[in-house]
Protein backbone atom coordinates (compact mmCIF):
# COMPACT_ATOMS: atom_id res chain seq x y z
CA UNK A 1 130.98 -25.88 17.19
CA UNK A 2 134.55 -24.77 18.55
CA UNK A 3 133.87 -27.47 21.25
CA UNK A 4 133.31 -30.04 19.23
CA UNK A 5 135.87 -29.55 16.61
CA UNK A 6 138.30 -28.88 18.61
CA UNK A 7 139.66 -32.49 19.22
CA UNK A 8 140.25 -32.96 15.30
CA UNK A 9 143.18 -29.58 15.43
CA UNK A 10 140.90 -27.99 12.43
CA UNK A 11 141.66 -23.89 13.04
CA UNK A 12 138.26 -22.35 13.41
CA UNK A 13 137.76 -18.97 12.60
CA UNK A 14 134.22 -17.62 13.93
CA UNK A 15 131.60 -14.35 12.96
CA UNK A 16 129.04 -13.28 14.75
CA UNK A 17 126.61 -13.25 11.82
CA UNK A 18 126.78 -13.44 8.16
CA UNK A 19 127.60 -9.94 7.56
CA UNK A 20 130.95 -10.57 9.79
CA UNK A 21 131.16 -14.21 7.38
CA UNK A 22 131.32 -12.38 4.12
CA UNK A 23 133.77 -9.40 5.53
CA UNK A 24 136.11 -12.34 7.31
CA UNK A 25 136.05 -14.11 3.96
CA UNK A 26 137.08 -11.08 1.69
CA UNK A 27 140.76 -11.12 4.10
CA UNK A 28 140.76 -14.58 5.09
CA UNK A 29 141.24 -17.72 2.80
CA UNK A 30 139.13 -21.00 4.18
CA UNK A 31 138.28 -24.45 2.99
CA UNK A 32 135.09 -24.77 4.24
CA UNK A 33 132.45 -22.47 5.77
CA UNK A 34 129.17 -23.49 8.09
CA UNK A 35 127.09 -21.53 7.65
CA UNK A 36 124.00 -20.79 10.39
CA UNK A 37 121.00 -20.02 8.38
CA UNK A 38 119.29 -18.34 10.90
CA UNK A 39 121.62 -15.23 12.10
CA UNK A 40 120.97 -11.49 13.02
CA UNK A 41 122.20 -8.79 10.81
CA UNK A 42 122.64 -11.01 7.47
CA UNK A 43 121.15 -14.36 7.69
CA UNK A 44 123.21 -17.38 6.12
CA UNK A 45 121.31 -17.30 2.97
CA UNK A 46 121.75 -13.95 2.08
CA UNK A 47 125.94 -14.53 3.27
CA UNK A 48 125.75 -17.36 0.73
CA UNK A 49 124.47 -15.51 -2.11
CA UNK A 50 127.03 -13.02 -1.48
CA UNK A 51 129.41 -15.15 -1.09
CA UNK A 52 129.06 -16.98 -4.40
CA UNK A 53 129.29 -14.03 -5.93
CA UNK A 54 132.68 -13.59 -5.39
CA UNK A 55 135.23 -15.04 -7.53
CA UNK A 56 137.54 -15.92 -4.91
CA UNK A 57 134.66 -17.88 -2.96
CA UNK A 58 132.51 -18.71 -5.66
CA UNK A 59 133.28 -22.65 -5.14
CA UNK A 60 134.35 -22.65 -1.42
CA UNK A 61 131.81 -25.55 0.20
CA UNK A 62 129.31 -23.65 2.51
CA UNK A 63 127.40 -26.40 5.04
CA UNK A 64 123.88 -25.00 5.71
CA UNK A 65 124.11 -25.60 9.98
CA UNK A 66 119.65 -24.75 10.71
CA UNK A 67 117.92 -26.44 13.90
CA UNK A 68 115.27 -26.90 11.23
CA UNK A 69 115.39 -30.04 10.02
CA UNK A 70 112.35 -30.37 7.56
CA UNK A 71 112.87 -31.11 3.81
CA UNK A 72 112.08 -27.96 2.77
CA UNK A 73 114.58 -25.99 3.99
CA UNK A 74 116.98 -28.20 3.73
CA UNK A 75 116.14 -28.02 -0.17
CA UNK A 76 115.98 -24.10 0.28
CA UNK A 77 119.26 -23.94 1.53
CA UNK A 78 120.35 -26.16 -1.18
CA UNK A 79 119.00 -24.33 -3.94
CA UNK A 80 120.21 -20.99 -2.31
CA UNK A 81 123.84 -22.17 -3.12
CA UNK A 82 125.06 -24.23 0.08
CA UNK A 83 126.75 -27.61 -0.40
CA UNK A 84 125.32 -29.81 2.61
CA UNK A 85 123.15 -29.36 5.06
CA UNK A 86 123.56 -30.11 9.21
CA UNK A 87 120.65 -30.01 11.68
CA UNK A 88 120.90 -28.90 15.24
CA UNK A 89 121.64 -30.12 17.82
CA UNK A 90 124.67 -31.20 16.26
CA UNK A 91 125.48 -35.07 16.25
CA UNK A 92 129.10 -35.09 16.16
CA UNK A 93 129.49 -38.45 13.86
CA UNK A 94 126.95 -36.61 10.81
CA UNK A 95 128.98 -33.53 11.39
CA UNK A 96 132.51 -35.68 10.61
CA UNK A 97 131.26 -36.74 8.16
CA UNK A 98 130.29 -33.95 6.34
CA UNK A 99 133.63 -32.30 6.67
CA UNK A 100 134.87 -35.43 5.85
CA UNK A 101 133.17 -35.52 2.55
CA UNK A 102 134.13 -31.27 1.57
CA UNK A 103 137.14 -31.09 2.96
C-alpha cells in the first residue's frame, strides 16, 4: 500500500493488525483508514466495530481492503460498519478512486 501511495504525498501511518489500528487511532487523528479484514490478533471487523464505537472515530471512513472479492463479504464488511470496499491485488486506478471519493 505504502508503495503505491506513495507517489500521491498522502502520509501513511501503518499497524500491524487491528489491535495496533484501534490503539494508533485513540493518539493519532486520520481521515481515512483501510482496513485489512483478514489480520492476526484483531481482524478488521472486529477493529471496525471498535472503532465506531468511539466518538472521536465514529464517522472516520474505514475501506474494507480483503483479497476476497465475492459479494458476500463485501456486503459483510459493509454491514459490519466499513464505508467501501477494495479487493486484492490492488488495482491502483479503483484504489484512487476510492480515496478519491472519502477523502
Amino acid at each position: 500500500m505504502q508503495e503505491l501511495l506513495a507517489p500521491t504525498g498522502l502520509e501513511l501511518l501503518t499497524a500491524e493488525d487491528g489491535r495496533e489500528a484501534v490503539e494508533l487511532l485513540e493518539h493519532e487523528s486520520v481521515n481515512l483508514v483501510l482496513m485489512d479484514l483478514q489480520m492476526p490478533v484483531m481482524d478488521g471487523m472486529e477493529a471496525t466495530r471498535i472503532i465506531r464505537q468511539n466518538a472521536a472515530t465514529a464517522d472516520l471512513p474505514i475501506i474494507a481492503v480483503t483479497a476476497n472479492a465475492m459479494e458476500d463479504e463485501k456486503n459483510r464488511g459493509l454491514a459490519g460498519g466499513m464505508n467501501d470496499y477494495i479487493t486484492k491485488p490492488i488495482e491502483p486506478r479503483e484504489l484512487l478512486r476510492v480515496l478519491k471519493e472519502w477523502l
